[in-house]
C-alpha atoms as a PDB file:
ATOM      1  CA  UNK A   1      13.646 187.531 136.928  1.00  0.00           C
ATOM      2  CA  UNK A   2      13.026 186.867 140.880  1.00  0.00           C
ATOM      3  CA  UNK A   3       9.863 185.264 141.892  1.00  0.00           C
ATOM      4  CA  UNK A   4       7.822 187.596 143.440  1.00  0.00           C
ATOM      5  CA  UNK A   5       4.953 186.661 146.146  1.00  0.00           C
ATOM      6  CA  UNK A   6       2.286 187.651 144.069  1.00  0.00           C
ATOM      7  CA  UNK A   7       3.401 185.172 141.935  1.00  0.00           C
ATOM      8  CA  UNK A   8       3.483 182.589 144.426  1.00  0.00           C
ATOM      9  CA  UNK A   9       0.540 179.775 145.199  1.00  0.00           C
ATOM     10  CA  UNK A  10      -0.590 180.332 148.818  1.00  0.00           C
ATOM     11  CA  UNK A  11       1.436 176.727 149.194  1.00  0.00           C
ATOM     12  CA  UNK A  12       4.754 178.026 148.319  1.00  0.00           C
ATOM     13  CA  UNK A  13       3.733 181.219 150.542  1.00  0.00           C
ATOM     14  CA  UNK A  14       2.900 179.097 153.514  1.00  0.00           C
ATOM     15  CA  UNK A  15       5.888 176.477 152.724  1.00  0.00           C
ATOM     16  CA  UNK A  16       8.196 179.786 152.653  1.00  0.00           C
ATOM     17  CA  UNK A  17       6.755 180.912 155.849  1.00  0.00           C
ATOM     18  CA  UNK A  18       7.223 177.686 157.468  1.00  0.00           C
ATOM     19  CA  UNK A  19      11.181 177.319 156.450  1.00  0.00           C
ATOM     20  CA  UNK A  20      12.158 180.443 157.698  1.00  0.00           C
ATOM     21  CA  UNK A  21      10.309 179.501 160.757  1.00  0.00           C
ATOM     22  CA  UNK A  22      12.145 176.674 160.917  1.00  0.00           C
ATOM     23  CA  UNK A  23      15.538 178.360 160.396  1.00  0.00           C
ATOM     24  CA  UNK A  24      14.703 180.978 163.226  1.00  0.00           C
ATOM     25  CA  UNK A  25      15.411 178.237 165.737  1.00  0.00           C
ATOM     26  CA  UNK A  26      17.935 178.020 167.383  1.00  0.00           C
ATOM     27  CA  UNK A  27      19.641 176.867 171.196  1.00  0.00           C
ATOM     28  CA  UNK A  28      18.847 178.559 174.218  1.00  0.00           C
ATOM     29  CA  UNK A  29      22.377 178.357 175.247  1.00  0.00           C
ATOM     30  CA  UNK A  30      25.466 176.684 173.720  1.00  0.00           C
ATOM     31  CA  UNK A  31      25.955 172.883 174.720  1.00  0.00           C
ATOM     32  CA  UNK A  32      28.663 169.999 174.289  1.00  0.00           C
ATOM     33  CA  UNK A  33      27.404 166.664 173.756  1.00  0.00           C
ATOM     34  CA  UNK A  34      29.603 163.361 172.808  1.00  0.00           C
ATOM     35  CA  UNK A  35      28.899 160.612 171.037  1.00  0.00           C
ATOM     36  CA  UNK A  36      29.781 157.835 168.414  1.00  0.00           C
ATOM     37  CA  UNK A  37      29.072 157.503 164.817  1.00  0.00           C
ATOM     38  CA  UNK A  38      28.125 154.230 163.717  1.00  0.00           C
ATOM     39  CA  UNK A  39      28.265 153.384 159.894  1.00  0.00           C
ATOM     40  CA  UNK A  40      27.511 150.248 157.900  1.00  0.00           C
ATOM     41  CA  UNK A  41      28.429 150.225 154.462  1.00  0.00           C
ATOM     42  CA  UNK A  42      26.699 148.230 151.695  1.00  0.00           C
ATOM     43  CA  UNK A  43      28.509 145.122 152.503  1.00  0.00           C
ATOM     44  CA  UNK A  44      28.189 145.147 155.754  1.00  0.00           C
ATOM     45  CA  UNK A  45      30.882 145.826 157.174  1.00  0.00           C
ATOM     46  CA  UNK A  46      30.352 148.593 160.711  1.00  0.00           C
ATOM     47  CA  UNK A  47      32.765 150.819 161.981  1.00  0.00           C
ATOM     48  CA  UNK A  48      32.076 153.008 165.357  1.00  0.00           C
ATOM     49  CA  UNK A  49      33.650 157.001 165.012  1.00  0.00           C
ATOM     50  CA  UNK A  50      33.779 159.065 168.613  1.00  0.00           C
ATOM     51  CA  UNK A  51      32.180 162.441 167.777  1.00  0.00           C
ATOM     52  CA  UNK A  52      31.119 165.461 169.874  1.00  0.00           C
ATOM     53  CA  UNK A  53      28.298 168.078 168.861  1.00  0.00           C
ATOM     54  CA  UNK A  54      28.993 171.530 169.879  1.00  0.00           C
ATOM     55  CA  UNK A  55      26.658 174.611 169.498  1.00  0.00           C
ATOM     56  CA  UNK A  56      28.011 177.991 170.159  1.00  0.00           C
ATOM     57  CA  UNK A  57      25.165 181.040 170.818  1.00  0.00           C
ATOM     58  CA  UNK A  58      26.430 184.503 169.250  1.00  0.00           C
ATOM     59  CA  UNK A  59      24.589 188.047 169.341  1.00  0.00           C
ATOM     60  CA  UNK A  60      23.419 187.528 165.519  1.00  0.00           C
ATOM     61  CA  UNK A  61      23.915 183.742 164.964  1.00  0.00           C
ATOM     62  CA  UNK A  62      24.689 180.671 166.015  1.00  0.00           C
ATOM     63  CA  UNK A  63      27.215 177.370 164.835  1.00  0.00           C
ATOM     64  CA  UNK A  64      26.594 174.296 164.666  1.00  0.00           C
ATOM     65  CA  UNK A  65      30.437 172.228 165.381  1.00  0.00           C
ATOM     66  CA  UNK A  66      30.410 168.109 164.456  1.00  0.00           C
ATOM     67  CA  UNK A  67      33.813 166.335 165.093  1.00  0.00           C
ATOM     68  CA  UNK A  68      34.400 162.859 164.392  1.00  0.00           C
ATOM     69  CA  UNK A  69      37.878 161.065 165.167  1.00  0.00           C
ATOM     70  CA  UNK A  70      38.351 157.094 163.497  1.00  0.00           C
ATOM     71  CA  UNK A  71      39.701 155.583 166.403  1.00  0.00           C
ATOM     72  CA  UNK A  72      41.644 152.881 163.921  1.00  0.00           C
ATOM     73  CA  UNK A  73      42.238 155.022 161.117  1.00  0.00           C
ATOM     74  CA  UNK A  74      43.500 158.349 162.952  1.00  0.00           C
ATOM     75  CA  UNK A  75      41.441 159.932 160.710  1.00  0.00           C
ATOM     76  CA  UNK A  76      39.330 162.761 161.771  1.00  0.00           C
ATOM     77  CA  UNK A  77      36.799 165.640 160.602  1.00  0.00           C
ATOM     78  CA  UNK A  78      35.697 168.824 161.775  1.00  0.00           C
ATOM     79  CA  UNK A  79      32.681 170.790 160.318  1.00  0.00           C
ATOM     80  CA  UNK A  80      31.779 174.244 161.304  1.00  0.00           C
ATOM     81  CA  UNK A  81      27.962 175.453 160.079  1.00  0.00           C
ATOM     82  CA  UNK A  82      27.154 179.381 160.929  1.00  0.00           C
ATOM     83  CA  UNK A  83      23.572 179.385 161.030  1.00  0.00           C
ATOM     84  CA  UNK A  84      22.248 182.899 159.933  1.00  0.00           C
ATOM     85  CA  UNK A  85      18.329 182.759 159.547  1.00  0.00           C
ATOM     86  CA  UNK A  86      17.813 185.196 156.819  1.00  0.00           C
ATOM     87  CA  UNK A  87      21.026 184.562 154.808  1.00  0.00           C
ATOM     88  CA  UNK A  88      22.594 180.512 153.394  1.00  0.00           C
ATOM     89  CA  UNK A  89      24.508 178.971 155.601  1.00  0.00           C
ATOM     90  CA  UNK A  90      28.234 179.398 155.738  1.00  0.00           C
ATOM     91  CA  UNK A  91      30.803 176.265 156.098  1.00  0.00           C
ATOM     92  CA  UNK A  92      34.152 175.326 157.264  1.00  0.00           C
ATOM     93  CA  UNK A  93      35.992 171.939 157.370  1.00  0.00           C
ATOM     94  CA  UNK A  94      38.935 170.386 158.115  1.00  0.00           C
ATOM     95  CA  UNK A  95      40.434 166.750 157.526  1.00  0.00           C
ATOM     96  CA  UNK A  96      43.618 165.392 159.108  1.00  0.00           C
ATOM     97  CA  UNK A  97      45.293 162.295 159.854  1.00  0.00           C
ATOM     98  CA  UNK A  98      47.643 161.786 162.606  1.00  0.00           C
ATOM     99  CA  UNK A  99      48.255 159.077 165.271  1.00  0.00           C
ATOM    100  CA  UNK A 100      47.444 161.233 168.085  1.00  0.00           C
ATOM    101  CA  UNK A 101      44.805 162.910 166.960  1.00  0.00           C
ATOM    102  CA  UNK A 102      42.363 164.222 170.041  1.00  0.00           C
ATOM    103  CA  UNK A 103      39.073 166.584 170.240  1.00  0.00           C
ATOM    104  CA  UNK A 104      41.371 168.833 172.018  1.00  0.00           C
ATOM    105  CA  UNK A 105      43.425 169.359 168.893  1.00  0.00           C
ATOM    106  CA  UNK A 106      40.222 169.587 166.780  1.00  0.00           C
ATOM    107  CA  UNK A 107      39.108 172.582 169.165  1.00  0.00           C
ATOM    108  CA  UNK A 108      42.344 174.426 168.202  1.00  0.00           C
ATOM    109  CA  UNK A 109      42.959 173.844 164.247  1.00  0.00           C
ATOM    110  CA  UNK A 110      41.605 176.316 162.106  1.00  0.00           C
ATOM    111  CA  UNK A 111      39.013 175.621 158.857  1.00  0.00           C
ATOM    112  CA  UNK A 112      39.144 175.923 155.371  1.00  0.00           C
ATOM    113  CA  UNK A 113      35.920 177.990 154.574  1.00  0.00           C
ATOM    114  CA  UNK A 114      33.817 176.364 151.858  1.00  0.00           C
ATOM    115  CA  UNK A 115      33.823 177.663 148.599  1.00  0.00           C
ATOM    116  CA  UNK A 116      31.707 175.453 146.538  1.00  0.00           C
ATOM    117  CA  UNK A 117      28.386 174.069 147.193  1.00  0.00           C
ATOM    118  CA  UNK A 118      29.407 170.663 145.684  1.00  0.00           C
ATOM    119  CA  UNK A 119      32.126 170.655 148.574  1.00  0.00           C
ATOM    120  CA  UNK A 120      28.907 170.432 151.607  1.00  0.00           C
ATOM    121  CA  UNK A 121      28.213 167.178 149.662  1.00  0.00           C
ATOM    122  CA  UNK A 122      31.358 165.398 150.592  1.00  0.00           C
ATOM    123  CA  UNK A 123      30.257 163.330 153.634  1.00  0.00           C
ATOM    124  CA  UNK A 124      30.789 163.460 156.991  1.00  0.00           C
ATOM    125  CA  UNK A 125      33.820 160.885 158.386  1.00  0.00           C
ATOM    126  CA  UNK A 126      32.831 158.751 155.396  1.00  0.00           C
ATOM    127  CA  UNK A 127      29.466 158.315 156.876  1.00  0.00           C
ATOM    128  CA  UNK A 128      25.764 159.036 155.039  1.00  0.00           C
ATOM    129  CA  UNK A 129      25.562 162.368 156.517  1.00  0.00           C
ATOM    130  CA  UNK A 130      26.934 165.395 154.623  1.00  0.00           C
ATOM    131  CA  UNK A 131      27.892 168.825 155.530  1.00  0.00           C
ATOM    132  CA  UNK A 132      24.436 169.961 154.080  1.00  0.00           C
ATOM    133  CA  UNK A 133      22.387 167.525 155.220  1.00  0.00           C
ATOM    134  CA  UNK A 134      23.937 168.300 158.843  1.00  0.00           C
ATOM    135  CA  UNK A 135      23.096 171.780 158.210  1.00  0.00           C
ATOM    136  CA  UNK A 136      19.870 171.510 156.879  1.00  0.00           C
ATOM    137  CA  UNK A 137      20.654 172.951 153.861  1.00  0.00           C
ATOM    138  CA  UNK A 138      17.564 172.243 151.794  1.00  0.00           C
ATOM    139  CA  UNK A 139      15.456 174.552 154.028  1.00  0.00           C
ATOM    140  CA  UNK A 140      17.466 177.218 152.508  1.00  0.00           C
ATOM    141  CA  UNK A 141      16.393 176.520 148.958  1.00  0.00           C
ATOM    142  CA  UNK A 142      14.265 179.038 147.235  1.00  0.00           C
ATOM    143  CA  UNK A 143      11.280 176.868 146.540  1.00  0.00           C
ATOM    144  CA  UNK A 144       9.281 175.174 149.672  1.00  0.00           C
ATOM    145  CA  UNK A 145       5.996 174.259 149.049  1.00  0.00           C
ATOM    146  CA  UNK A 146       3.387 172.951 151.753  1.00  0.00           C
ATOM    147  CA  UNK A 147       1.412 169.432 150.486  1.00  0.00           C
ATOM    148  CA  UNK A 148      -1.009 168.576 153.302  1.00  0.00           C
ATOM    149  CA  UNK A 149      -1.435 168.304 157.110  1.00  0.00           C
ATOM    150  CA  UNK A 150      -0.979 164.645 157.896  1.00  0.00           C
ATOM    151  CA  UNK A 151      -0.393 162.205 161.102  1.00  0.00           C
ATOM    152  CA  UNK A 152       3.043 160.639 160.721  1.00  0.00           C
ATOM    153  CA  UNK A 153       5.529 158.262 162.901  1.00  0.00           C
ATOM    154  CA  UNK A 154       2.376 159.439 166.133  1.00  0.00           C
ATOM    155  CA  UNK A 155       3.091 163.344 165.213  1.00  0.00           C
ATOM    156  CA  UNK A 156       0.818 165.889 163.349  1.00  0.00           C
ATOM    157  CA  UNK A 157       2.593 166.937 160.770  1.00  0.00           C
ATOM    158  CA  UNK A 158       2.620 169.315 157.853  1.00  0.00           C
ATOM    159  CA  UNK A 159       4.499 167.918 155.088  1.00  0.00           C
ATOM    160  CA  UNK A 160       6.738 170.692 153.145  1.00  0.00           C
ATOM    161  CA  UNK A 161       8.634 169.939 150.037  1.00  0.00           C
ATOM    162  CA  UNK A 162      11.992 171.501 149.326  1.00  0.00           C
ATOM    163  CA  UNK A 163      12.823 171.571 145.920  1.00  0.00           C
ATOM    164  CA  UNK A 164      16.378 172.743 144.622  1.00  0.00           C
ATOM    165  CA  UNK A 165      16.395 174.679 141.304  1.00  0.00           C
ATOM    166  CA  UNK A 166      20.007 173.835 140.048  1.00  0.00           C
ATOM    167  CA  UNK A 167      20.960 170.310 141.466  1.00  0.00           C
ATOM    168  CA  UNK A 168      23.888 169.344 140.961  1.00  0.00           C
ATOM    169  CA  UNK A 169      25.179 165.425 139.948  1.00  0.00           C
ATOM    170  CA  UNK A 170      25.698 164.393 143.723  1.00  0.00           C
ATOM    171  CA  UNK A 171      22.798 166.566 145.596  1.00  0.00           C
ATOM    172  CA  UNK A 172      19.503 166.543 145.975  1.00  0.00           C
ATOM    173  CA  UNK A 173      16.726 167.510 143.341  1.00  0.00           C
ATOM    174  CA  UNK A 174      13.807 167.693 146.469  1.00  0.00           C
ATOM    175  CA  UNK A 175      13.629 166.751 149.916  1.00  0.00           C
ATOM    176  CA  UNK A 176      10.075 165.779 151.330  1.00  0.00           C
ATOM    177  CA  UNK A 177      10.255 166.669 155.044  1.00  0.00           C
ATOM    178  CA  UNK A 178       7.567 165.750 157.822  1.00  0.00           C
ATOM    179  CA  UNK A 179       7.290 169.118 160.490  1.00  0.00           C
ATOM    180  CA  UNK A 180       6.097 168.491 163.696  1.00  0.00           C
ATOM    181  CA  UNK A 181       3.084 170.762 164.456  1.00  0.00           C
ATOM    182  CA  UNK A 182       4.195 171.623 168.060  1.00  0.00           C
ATOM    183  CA  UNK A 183       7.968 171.568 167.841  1.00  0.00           C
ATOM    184  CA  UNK A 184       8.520 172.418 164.338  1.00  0.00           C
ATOM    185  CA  UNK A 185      11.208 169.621 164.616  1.00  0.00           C
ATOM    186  CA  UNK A 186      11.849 167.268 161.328  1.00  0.00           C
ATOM    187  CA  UNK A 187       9.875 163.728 162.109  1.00  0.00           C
ATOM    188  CA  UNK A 188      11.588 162.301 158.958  1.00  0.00           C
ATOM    189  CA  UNK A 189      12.464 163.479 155.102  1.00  0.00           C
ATOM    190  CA  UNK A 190      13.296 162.000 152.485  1.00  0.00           C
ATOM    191  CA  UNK A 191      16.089 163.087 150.043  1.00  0.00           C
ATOM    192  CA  UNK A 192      15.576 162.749 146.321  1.00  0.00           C
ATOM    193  CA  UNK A 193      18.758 162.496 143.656  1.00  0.00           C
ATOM    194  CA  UNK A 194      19.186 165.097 140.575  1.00  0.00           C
ATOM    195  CA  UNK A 195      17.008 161.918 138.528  1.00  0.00           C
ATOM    196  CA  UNK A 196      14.398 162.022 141.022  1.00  0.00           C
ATOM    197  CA  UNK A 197      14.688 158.342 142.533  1.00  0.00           C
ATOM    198  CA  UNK A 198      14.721 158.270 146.366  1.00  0.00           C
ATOM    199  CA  UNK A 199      17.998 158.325 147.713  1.00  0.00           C
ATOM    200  CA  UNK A 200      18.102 158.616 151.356  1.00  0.00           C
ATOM    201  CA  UNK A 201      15.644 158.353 154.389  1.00  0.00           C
ATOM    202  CA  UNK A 202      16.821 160.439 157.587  1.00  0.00           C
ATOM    203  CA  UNK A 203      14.755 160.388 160.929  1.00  0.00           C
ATOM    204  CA  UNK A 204      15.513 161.767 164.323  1.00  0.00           C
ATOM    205  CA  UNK A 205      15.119 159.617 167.661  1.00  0.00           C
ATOM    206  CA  UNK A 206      15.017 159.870 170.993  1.00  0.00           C
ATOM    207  CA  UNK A 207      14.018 163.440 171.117  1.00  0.00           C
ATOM    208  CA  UNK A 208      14.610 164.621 175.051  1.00  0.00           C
ATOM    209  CA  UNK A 209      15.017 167.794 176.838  1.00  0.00           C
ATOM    210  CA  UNK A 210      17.654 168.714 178.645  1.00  0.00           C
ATOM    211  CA  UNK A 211      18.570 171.768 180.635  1.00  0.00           C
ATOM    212  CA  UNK A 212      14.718 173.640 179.513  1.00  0.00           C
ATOM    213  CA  UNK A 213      15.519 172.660 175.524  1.00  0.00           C
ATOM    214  CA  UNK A 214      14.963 169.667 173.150  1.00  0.00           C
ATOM    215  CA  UNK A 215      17.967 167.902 171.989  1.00  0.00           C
ATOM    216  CA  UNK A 216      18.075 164.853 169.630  1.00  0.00           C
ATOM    217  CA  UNK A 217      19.930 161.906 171.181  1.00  0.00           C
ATOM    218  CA  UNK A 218      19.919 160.125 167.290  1.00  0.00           C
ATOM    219  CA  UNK A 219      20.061 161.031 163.993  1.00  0.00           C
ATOM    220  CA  UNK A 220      19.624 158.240 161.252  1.00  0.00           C
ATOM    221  CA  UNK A 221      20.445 158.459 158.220  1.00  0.00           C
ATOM    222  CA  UNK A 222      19.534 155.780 155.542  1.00  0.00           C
ATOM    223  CA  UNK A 223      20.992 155.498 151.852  1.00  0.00           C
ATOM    224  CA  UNK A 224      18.227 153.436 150.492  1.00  0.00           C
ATOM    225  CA  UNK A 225      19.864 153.445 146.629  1.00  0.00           C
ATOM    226  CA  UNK A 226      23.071 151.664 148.677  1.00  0.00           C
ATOM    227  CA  UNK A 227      21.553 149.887 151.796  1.00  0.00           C
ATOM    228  CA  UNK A 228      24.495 151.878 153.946  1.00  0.00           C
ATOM    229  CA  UNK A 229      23.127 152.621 157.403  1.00  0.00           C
ATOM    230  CA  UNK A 230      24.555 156.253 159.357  1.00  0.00           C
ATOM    231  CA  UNK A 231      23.149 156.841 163.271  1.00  0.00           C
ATOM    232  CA  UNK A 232      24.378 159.441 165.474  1.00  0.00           C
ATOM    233  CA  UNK A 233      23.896 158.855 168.752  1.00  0.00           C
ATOM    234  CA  UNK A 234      24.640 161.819 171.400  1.00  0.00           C
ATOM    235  CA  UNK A 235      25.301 161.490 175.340  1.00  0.00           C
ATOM    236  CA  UNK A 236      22.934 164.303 176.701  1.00  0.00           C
ATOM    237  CA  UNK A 237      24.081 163.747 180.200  1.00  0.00           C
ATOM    238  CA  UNK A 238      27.082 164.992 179.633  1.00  0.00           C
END
């Protein structure tokens, strides 16, 4: 049977009303930004990936477009995520390989619309980053509790936790996040596995505003089960 609010403590109430909040936000206008990708496995080793973050503005929504070409490889991704506040995302990727791959091509090859949730898992250009945690999937999970009010990283925060009913092997079982107060912006979060060990640490950086909106110039993703290191870093001038 659904959960009804009646049911619900006034901390899943308020953690409810604070996600959909969140998801509510959107661009002012659509916006290209480029950028690299840089990745350090467990060993190691780095590898730099060109990218560009799009955002398109619609009447009723809005999407969310991450490319990433391997400059050595050929390799290259494309993920498309339709924001819609009231309803779970919707995704769309692509993977090719070709020696003259460009972002030009990406702009013009279609997507294969994702039909599985385990599919948003599979990460981004072999990076840290998935398709869900690039669409902030886990603020579209059913339960969100608020914890406490809190200073964190120089922010006032209220700290919400996510949880996921049915994780699966390779997700997420809960996701701690830190909202700003002001900005409702994530200051950092924390990803737990389906055992409920931490698994990754992501924090924005460099949060600027450009053109009347706030844009983050990096994203920084940390796999702290593997020691492998993912930060996107965006030109805003551009």
């Amino acid at each position: 049977m659904a959960e009804t609010t009646n049911t619900l403590s006034d901390a899943e109430i308020q953690g409810r009303a604070l996600a959909q909040k969140i998801l509510t936000q959107q661009p002012i206008e659509g916006f290209t930004n480029p950028g690299v990708l840089k990745f350090k496995d467990a060993t190691g080793k780095s590898r730099n990936i060109s990218v560009r973050f799009i955002a398109k503005i619609r009447p009723t929504n809005w999407v969310s477009i991450f490319q990433g070409i391997n400059t050595e490889t050929r390799e290259a991704d494309k993920l498309a995520v339709v924001h819609e506040p009231s309803l779970t995302n919707r995704y769309a990727v692509v993977h090719v390989c070709s020696p003259d791959t460009t972002f030009a091509q990406l702009d013009l090859w279609g997507m294969q619309p994702v039909a599985e949730a385990e599919e948003t898992l599979v990460p981004f250009c072999g990076s840290d980053f998935s398709a869900a945690d690039l669409g902030l999937e886990f603020f579209h999970w059913p339960q969100q509790k608020v914890l406490k009010k809190e200073v964190h990283r120089s922010c006032g925060c209220t700290v919400l936790e996510s949880t996921n009913p049915n994780p699966s092997t390779n997700g997420y079982s809960r996701v701690i996040s830190w909202i700003d107060t002001e900005s409702l912006g994530i200051v950092e979060a924390y990803a737990y596995d389906s055992k409920n060990k931490l698994l990754k640490d992501f924090y924005p950086k460099d949060i600027k505003k450009v053109n009347g909106q706030w844009q983050v110039q990096t994203l920084v993703m940390e796999n702290v089960q593997t020691g492998s290191r993912s930060r996107l870093e965006f030109d805003l001038k551009k």
